[in-house]
Protein backbone atom coordinates (compact mmCIF):
# COMPACT_ATOMS: atom_id res chain seq x y z
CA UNK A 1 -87.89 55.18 40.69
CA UNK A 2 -87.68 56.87 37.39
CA UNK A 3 -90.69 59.45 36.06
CA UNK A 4 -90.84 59.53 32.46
CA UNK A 5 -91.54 63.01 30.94
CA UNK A 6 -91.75 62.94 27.03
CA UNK A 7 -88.53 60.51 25.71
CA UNK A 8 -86.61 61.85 29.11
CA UNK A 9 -86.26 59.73 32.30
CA UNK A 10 -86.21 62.01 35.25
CA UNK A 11 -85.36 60.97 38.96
CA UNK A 12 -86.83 62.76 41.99
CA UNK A 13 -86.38 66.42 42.47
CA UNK A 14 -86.16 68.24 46.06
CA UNK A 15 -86.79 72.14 45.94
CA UNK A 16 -86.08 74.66 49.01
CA UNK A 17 -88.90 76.97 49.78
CA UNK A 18 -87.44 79.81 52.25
CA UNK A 19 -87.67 83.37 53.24
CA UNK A 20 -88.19 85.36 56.67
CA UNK A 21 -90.76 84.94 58.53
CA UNK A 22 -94.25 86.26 56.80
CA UNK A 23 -92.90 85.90 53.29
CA UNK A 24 -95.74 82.79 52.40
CA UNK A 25 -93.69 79.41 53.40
CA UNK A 26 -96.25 77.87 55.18
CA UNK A 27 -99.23 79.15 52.46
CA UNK A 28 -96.82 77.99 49.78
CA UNK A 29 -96.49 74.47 51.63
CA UNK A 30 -100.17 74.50 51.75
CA UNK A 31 -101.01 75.53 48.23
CA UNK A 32 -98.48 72.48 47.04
CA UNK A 33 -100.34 70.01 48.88
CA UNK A 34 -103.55 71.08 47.95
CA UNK A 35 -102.84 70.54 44.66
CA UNK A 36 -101.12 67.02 45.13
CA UNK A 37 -97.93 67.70 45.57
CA UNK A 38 -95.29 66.39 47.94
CA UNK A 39 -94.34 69.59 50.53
CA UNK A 40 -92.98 69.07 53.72
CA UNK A 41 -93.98 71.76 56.54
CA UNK A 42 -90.34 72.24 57.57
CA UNK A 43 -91.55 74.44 60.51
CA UNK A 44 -93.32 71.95 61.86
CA UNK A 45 -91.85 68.25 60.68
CA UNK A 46 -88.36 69.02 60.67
CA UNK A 47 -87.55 71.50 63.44
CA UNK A 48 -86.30 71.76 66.85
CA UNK A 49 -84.41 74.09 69.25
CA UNK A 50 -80.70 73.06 69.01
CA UNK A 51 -76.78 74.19 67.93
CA UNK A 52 -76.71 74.69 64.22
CA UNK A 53 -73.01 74.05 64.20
CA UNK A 54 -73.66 71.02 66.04
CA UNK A 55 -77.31 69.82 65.83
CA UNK A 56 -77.23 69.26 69.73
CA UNK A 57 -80.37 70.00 71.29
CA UNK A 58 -80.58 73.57 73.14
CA UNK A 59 -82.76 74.43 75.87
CA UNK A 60 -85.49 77.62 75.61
CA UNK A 61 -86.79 79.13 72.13
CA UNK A 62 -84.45 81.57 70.12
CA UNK A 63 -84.10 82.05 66.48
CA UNK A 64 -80.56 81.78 66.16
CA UNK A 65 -81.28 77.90 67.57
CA UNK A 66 -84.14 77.24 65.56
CA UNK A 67 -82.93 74.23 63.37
CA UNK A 68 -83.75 71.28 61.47
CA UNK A 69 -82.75 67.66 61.89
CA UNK A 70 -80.05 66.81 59.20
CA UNK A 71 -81.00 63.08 58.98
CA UNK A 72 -84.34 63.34 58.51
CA UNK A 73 -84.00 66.10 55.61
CA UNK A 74 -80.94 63.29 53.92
CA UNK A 75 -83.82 60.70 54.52
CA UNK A 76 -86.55 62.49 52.74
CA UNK A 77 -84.30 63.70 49.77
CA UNK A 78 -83.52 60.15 49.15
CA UNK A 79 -87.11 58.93 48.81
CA UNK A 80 -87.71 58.45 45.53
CA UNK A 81 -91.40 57.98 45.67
CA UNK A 82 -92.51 61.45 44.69
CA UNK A 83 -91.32 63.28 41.82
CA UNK A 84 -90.75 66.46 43.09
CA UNK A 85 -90.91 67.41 47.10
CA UNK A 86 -90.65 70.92 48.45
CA UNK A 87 -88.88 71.35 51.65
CA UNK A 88 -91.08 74.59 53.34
CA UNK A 89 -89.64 76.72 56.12
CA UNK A 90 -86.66 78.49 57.26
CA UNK A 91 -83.67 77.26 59.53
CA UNK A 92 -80.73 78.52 60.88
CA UNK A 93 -78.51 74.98 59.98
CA UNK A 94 -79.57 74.97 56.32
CA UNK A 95 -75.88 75.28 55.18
CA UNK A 96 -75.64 71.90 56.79
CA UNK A 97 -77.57 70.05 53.79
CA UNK A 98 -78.90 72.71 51.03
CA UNK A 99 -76.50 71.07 48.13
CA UNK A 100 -78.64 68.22 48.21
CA UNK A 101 -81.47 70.41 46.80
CA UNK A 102 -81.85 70.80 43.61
CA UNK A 103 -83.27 74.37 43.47
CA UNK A 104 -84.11 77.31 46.01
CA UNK A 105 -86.55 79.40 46.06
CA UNK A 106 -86.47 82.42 48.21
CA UNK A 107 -89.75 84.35 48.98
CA UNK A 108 -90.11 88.01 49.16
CA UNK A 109 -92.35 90.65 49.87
CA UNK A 110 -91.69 94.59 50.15
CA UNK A 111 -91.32 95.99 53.51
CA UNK A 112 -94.97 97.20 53.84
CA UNK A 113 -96.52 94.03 52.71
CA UNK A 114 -94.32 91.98 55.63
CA UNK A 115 -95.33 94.64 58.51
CA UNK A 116 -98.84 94.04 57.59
CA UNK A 117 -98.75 90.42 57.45
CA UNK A 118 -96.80 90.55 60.94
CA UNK A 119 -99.54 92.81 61.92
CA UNK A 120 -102.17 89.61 61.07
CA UNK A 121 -100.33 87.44 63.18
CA UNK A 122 -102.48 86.20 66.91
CA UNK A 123 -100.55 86.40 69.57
CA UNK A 124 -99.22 82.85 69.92
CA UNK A 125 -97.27 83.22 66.82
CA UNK A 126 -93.57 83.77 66.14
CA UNK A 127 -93.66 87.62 65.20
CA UNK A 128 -95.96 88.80 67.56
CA UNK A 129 -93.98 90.34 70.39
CA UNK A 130 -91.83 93.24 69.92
CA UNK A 131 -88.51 91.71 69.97
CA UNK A 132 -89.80 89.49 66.99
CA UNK A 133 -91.02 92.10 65.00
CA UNK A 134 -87.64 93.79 64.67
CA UNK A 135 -86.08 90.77 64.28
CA UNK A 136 -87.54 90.00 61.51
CA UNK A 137 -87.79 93.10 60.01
CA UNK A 138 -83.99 94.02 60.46
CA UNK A 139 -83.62 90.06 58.67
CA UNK A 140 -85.77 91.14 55.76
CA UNK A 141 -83.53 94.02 55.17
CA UNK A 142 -80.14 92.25 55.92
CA UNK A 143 -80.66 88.70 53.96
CA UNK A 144 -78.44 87.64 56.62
CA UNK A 145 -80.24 84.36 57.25
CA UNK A 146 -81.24 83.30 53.79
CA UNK A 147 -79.53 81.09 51.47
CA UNK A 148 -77.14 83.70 49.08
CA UNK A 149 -77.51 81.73 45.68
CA UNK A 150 -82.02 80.90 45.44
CA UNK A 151 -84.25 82.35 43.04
CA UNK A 152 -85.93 85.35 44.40
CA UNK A 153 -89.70 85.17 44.24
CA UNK A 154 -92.11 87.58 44.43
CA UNK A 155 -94.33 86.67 47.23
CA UNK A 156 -96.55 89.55 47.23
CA UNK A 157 -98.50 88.23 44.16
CA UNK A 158 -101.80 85.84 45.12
CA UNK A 159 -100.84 82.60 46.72
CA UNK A 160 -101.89 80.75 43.29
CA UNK A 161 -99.86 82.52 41.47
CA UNK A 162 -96.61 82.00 43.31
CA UNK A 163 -96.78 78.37 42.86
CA UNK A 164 -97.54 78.56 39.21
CA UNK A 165 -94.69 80.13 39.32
CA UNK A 166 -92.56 77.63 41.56
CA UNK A 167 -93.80 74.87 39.75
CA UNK A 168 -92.90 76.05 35.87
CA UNK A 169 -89.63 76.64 37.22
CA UNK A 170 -88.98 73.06 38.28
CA UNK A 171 -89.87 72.24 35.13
């Protein structure tokens, strides 16, 4: 399906939306869909405990297996019903299929604003315990487990404004 935008026929776009946790994915995801776009809860459509080297399926709940299903993503990214769809969420496999996006976005927040936010989350959320916590506060500062090449965002600004800000960039 082609969308036409002025004299210029433009196919379906798929953006990345990623960042550690408590950097806005899942507010982000939110915001898009409120508004009528096409955003995909990676977290929570996509994901599932297994090898990210292999995609096998791993028993217990770790971040380093925290991955998302390769076929599924390839499925979605060749639907061409939407214009654009945003891909929200983090996983440790992304290497496995982020050149079929055509942009990245990487959310970010100073060090202060991502211990409060941790500091929000109930107890029943990733980030809660301890171990968590330092997890992904020692990620934050590495940018180990982020893709190296997406445009940094500034996640600290009102939800709103981040995706104004997503969304001129796609265009």
């Amino acid at each position: 399906m082609l969308y036409w935008i002025g004299e210029i026929a433009m196919g379906m776009k798929n953006y990345l939306i990623e960042g550690v946790s408590c950097t806005g994915k899942t507010s982000v995801c939110n915001e898009l869909q409120r508004r009528g776009y096409h955003a995909i809860h990676g977290d929570r459509e996509l994901a599932y405990q297994g090898d990210p080297e292999t995609g096998q399926p791993t028993d217990g709940r770790t971040h380093e297996n925290h991955i998302w299903d390769v076929e599924k993503v390839k499925v979605l990214v060749s639907n061409e019903d939407e214009p654009f769809t945003f891909f929200c969420g983090g996983s440790r496999n992304f290497s496995k299929f982020i050149d079929l996006f055509d942009g990245v976005f990487i959310l970010d927040v100073d060090r202060e604003t991502l211990k409060r936010r941790i500091d929000m989350r109930s107890e029943d959320d990733w980030g809660a315990k301890k171990s968590e916590r330092d997890l992904i506060l020692r990620l934050h500062q590495t940018n180990e487990d982020i893709p190296k090449n997406g445009i940094i965002i500034d996640a600290t600004a009102p939800i709103e404004h981040v995706v104004d800000e997503i969304i001129q960039l796609c265009k």
